[in-house]
N, C-alpha and C. Protein backbone atom coordinates (compact mmCIF):
# COMPACT_ATOMS: atom_id res chain seq x y z
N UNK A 1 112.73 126.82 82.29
CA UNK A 1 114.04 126.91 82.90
C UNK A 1 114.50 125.49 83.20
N UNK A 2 115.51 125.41 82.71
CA UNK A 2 115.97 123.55 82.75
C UNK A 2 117.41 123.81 83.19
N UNK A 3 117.42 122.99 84.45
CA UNK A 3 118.56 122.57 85.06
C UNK A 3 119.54 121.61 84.46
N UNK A 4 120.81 122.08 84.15
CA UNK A 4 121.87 121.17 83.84
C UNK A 4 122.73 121.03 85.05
N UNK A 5 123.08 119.72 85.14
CA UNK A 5 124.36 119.24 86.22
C UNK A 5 125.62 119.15 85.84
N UNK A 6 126.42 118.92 85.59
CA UNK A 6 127.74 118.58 85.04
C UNK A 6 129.18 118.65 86.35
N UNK A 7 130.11 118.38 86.15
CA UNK A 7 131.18 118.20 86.96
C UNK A 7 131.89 119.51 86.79
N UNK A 8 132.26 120.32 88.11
CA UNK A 8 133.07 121.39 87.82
C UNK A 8 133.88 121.45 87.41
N UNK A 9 134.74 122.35 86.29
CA UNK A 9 136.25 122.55 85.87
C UNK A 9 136.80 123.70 86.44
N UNK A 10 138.18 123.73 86.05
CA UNK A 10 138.81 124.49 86.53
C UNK A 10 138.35 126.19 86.06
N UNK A 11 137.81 126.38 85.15
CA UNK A 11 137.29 127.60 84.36
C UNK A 11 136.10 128.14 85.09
N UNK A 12 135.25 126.99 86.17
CA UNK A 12 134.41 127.61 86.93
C UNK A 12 134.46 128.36 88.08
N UNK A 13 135.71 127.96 88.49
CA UNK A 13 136.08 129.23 89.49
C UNK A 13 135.86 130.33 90.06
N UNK A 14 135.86 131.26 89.20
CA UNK A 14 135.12 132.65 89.01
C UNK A 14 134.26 132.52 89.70
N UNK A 15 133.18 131.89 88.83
CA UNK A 15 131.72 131.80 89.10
C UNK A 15 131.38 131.31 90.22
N UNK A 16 132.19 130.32 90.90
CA UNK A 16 131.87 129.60 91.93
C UNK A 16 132.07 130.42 93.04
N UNK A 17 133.06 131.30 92.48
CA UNK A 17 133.31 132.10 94.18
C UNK A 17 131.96 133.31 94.12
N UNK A 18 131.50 133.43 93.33
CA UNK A 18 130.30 134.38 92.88
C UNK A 18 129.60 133.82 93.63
N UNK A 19 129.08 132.63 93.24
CA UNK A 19 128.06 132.02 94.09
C UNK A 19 127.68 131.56 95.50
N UNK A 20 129.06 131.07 95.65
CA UNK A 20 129.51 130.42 97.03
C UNK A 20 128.96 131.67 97.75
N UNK A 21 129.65 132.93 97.82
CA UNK A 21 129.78 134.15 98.51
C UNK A 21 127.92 134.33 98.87
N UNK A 22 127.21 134.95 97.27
CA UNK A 22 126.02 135.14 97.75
C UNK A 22 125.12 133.95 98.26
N UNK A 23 125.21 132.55 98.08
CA UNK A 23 124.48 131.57 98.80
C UNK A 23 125.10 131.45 100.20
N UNK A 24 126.15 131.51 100.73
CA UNK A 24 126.28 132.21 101.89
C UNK A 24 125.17 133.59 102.57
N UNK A 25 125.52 134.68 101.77
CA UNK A 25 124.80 135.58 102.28
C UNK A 25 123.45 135.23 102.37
N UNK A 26 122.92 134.58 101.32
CA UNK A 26 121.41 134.22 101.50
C UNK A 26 120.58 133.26 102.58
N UNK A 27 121.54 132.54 102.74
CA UNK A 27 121.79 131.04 103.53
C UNK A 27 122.17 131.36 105.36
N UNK A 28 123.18 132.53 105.33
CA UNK A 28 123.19 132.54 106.64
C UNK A 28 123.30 134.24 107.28
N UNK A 29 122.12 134.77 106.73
CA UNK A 29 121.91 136.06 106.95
C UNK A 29 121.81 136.39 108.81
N UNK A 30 120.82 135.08 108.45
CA UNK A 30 120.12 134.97 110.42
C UNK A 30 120.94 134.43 111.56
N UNK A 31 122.02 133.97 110.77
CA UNK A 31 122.91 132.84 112.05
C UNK A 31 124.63 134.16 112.06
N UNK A 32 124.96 134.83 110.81
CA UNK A 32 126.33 136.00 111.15
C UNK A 32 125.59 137.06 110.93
N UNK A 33 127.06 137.56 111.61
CA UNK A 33 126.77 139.28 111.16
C UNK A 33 126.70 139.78 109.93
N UNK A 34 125.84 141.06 109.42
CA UNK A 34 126.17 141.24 107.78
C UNK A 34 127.37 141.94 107.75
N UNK A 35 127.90 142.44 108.39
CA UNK A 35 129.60 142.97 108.45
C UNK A 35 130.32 141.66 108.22
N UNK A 36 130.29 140.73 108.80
CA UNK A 36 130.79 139.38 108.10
C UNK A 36 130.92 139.02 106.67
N UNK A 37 129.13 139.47 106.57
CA UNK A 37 128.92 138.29 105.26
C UNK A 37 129.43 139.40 104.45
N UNK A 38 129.16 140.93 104.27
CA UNK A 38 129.80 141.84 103.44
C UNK A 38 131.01 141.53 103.09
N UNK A 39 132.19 141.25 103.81
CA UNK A 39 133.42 141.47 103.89
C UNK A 39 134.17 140.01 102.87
N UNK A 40 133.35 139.08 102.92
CA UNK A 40 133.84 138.07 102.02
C UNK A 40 134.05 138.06 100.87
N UNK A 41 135.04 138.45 99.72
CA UNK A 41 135.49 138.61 98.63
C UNK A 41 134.61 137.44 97.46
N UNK A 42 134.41 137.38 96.48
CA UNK A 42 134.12 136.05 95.61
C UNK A 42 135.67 135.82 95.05
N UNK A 43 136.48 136.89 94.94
CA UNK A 43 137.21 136.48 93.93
C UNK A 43 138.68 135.76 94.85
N UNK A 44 138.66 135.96 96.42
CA UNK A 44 138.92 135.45 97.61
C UNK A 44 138.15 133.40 97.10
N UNK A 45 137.00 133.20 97.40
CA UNK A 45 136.89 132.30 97.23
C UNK A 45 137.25 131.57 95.91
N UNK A 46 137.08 132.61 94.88
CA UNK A 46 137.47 131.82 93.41
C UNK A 46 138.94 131.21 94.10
N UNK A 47 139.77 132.19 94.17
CA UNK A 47 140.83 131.55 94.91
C UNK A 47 140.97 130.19 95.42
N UNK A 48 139.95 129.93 96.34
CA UNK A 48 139.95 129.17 96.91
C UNK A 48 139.30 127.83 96.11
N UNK A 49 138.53 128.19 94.91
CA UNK A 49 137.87 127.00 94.39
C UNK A 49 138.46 126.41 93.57
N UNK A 50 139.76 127.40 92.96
CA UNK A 50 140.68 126.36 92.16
C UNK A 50 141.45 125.45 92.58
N UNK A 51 141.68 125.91 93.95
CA UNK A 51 142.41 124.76 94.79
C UNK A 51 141.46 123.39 95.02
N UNK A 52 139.83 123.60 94.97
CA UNK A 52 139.21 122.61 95.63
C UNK A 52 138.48 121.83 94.65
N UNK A 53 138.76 122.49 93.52
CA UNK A 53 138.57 122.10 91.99
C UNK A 53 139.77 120.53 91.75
N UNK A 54 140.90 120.93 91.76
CA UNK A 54 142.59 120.45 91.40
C UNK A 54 142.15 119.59 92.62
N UNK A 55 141.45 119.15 93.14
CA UNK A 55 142.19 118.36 94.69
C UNK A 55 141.40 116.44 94.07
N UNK A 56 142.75 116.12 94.31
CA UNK A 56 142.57 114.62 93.29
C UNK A 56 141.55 113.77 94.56
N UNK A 57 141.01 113.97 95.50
CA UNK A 57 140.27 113.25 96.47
C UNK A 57 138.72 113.64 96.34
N UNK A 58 138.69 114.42 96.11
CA UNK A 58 137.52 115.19 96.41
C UNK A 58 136.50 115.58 95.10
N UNK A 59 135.26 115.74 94.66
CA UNK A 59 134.68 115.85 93.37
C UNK A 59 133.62 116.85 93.61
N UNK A 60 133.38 117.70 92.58
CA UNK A 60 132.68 119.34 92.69
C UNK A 60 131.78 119.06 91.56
N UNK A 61 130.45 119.35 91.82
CA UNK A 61 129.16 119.18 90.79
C UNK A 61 128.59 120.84 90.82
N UNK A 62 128.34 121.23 89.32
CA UNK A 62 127.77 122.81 89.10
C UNK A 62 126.28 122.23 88.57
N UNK A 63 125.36 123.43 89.35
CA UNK A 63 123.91 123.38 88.49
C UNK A 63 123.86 124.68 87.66
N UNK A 64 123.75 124.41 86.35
CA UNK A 64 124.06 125.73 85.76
C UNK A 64 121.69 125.50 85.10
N UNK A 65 121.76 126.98 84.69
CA UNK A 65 120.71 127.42 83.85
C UNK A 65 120.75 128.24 82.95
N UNK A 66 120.90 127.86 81.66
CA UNK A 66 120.86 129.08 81.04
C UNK A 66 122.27 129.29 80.82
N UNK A 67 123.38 127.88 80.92
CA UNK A 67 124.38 128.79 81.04
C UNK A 67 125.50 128.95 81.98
N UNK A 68 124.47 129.71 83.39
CA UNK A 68 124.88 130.15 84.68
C UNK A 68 124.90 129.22 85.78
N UNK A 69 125.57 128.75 86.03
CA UNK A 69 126.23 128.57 87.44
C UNK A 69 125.26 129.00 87.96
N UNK A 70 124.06 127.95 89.04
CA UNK A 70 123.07 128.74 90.10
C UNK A 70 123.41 128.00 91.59
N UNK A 71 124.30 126.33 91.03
CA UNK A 71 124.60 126.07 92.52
C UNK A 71 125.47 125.11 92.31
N UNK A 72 126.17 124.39 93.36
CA UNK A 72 127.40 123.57 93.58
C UNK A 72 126.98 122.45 94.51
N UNK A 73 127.65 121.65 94.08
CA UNK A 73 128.16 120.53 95.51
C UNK A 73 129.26 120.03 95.16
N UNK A 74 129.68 119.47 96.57
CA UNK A 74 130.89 118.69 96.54
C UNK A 74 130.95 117.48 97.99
N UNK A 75 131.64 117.10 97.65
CA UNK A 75 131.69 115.31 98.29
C UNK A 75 133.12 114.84 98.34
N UNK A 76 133.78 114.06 99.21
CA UNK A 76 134.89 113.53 99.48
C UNK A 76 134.56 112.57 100.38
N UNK A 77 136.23 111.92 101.17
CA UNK A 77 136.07 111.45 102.14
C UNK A 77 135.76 111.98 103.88
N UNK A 78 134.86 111.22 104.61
CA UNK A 78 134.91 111.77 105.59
C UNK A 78 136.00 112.44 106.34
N UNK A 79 135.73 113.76 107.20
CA UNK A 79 136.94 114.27 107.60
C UNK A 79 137.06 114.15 108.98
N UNK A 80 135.72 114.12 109.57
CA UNK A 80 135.74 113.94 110.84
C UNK A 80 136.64 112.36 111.51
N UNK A 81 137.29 112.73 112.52
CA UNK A 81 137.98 111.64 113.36
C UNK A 81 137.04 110.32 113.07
N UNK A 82 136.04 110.97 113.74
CA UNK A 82 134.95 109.55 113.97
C UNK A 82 134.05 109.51 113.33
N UNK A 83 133.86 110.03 111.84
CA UNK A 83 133.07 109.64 110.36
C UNK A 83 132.55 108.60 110.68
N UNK A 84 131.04 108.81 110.44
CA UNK A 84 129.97 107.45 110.95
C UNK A 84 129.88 107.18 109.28
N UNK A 85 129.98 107.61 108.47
CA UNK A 85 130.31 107.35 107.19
C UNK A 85 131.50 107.52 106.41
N UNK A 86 131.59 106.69 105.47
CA UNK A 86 133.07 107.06 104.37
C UNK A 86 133.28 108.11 103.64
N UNK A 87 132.06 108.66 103.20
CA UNK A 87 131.73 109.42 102.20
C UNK A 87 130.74 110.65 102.82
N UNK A 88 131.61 112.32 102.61
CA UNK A 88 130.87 113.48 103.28
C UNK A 88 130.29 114.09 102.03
N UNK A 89 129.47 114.80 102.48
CA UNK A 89 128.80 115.60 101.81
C UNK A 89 129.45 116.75 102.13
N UNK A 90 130.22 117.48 101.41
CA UNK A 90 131.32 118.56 101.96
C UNK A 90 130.01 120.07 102.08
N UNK A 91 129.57 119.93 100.98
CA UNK A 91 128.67 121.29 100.73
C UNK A 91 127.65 120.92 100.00
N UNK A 92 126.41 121.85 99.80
CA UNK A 92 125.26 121.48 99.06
C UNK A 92 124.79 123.00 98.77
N UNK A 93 124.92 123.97 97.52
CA UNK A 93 124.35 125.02 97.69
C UNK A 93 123.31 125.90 96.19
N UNK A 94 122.81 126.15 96.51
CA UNK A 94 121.47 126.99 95.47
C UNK A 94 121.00 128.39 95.81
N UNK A 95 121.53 128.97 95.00
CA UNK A 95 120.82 130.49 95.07
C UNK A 95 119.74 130.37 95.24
N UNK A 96 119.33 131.17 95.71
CA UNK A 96 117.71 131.65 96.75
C UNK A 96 116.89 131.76 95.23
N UNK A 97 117.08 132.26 93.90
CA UNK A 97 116.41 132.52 93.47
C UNK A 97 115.64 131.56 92.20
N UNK A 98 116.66 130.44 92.76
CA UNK A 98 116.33 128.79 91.85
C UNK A 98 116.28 127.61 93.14
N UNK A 99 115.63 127.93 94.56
CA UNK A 99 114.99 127.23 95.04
C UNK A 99 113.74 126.69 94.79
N UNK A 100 113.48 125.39 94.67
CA UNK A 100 112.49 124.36 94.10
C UNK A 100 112.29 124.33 92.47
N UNK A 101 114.03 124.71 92.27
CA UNK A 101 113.79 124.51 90.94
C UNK A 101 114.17 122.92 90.40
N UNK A 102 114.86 122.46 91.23
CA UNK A 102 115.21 120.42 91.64
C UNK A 102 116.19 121.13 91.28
N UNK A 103 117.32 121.99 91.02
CA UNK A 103 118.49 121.61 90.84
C UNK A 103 119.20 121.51 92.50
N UNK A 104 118.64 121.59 93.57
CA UNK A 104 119.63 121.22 94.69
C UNK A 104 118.99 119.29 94.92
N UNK A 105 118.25 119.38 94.34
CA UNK A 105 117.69 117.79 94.35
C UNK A 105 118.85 117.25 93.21
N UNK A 106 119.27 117.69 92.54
CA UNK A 106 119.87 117.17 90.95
C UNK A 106 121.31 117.32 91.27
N UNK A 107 121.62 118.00 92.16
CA UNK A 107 123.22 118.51 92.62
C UNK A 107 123.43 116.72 93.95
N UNK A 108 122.15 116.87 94.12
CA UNK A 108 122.29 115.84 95.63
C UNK A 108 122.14 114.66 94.82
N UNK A 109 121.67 114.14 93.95
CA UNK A 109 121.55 113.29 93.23
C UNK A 109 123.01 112.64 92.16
N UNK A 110 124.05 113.86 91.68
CA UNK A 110 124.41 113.76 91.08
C UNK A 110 125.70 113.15 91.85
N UNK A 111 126.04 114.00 93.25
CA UNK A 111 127.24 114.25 94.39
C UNK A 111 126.87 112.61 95.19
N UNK A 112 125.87 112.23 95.55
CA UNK A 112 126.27 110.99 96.19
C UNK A 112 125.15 110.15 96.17
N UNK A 113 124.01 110.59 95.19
CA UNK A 113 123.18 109.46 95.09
C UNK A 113 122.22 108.79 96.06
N UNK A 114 121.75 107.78 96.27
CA UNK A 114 121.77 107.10 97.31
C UNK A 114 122.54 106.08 98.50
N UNK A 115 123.85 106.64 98.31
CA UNK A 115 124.75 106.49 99.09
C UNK A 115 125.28 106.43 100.44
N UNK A 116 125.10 105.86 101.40
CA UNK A 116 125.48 106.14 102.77
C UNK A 116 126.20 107.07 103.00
N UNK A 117 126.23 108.59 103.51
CA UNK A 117 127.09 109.47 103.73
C UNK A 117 126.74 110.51 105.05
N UNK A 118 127.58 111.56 104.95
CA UNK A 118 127.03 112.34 106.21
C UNK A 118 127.31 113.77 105.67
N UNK A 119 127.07 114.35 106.48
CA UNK A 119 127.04 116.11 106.31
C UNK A 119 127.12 116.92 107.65
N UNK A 120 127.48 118.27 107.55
CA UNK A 120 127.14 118.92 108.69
C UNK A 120 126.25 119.95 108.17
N UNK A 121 125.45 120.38 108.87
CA UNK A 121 124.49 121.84 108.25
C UNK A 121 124.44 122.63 109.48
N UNK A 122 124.46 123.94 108.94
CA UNK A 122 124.42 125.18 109.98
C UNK A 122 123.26 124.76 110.85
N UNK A 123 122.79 124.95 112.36
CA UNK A 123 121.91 124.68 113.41
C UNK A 123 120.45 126.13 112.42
N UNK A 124 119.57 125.55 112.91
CA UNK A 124 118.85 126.76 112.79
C UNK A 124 118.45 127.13 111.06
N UNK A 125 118.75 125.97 110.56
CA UNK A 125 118.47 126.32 108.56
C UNK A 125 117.14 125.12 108.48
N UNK A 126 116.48 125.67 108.67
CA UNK A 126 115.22 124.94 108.45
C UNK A 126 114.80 124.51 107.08
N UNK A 127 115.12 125.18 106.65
CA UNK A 127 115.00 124.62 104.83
C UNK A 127 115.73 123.53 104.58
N UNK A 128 117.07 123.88 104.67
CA UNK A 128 118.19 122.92 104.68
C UNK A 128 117.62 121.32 105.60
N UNK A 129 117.75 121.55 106.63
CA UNK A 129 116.60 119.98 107.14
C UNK A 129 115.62 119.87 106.73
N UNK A 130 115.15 120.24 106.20
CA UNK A 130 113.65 119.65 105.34
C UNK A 130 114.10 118.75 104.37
N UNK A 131 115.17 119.59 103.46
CA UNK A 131 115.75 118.85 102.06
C UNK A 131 116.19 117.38 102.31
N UNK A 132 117.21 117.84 103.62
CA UNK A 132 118.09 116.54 103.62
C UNK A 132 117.01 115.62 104.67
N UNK A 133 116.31 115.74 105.53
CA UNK A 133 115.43 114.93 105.89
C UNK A 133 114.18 114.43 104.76
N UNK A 134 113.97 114.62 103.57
CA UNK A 134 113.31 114.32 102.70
C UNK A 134 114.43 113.24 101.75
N UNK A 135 115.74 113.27 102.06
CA UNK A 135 116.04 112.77 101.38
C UNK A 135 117.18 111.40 102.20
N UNK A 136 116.51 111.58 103.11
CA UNK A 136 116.69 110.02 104.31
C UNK A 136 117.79 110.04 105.47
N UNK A 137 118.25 111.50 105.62
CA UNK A 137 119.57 112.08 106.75
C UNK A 137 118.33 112.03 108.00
N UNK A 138 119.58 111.93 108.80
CA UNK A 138 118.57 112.62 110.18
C UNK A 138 119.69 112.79 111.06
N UNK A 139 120.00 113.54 111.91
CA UNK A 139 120.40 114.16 113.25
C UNK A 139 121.15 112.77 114.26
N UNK A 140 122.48 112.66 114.06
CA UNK A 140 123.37 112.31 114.71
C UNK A 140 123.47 112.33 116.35
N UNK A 141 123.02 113.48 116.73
CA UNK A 141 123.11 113.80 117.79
C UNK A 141 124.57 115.15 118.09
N UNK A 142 125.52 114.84 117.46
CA UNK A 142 126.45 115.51 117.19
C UNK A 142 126.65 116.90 116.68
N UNK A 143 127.06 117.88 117.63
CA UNK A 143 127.57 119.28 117.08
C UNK A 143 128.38 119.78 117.47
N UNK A 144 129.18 121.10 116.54
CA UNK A 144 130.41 121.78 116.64
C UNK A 144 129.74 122.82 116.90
N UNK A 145 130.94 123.82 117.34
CA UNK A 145 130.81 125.23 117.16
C UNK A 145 132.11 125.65 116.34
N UNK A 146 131.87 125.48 114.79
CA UNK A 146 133.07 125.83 114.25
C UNK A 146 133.35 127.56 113.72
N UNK A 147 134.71 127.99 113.38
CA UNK A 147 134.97 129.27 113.19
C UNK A 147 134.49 128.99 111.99
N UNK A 148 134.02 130.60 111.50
CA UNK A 148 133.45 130.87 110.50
C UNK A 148 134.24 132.28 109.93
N UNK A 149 135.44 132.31 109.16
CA UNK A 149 135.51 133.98 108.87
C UNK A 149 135.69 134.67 110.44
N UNK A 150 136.22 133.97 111.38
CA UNK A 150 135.79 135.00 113.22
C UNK A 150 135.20 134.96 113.52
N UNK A 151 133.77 134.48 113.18
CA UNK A 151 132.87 134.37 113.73
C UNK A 151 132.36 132.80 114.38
N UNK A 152 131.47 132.44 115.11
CA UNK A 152 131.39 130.86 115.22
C UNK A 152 129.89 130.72 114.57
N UNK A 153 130.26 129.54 114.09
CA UNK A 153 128.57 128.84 113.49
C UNK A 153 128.51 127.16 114.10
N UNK A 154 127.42 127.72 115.07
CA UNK A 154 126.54 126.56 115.20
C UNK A 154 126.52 124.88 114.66
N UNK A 155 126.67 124.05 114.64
CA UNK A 155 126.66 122.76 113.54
C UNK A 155 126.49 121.59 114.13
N UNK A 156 125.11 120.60 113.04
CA UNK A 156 124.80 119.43 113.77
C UNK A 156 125.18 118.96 112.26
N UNK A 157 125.56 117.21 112.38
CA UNK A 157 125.95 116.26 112.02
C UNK A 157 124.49 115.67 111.36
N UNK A 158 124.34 115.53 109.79
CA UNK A 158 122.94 114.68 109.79
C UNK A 158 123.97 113.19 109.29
N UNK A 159 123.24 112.17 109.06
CA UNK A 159 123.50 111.16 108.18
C UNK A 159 122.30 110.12 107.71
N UNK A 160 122.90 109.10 106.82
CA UNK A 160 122.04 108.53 106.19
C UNK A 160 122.93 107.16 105.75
């Protein structure tokens, strides 16, 4: 099974809201409700990914296998007021069922390199801090409680 990276197009859409949706569900089963995570459309987010596809600031990386679309990232400028970096790590995501396959290593590699940047990650994703603490982030000190879909999620600030 061999991971390809490439830059998202507009034709991935579809797929992205496919994915987005269930790496959500997989990702934050323990932190929302499943009446939440049920209720989220893919084709709602496709929606939403052509817009974030088209957006001339911002850049979207697919890990496909086989083909398939198994995960995404994306990267821009910082959004926060007080960005301790220039450059965010907007998202970082991999289906549950191509974890430790390096394509979220190959997505992180591809999206900002070894680059000074920052991120926020859901509180409580222990996997998720392992990755990005393996890969030289650490804990700001900084967190939100941002809306999620109505619901609130938890959020600390890593950087690097």
């Amino acid at each position: 099974m061999s991971v390809s990276i490439r830059e998202a197009r507009p034709d991935d859409a579809a797929a992205l809201g496919v994915v987005h949706v269930q790496c959500w569900r997989e990702s934050y089963s323990h932190l929302l409700s499943q009446q939440l995570l049920d209720s989220i459309r893919p084709e709602d987010r496709a929606s939403r990914w052509e817009q974030i596809i088209a957006s001339p600031t911002d850049q979207q990386w697919v890990a496909e296998v086989d083909g398939e679309i198994v995960g995404f990232a994306g990267t821009g400028p910082g959004r926060d007021d007080d960005a301790p970096r220039e450059l965010e790590l907007y998202a970082l995501y991999v289906l549950t069922a191509h974890h430790g396959s390096g394509a979220g290593q190959d997505l992180l590699d591809a999206s900002i390199g070894t680059l000074p940047a920052f991120l926020w990650i859901a509180t409580d994703n222990p996997r998720a801090e392992a990755f990005y603490r393996r890969n030289g982030f650490e804990f700001d000190g900084t967190q939100k409680v941002a809306p999620f879909f109505g619901e609130m999620l938890r959020e600390s600030r890593m950087i690097r």
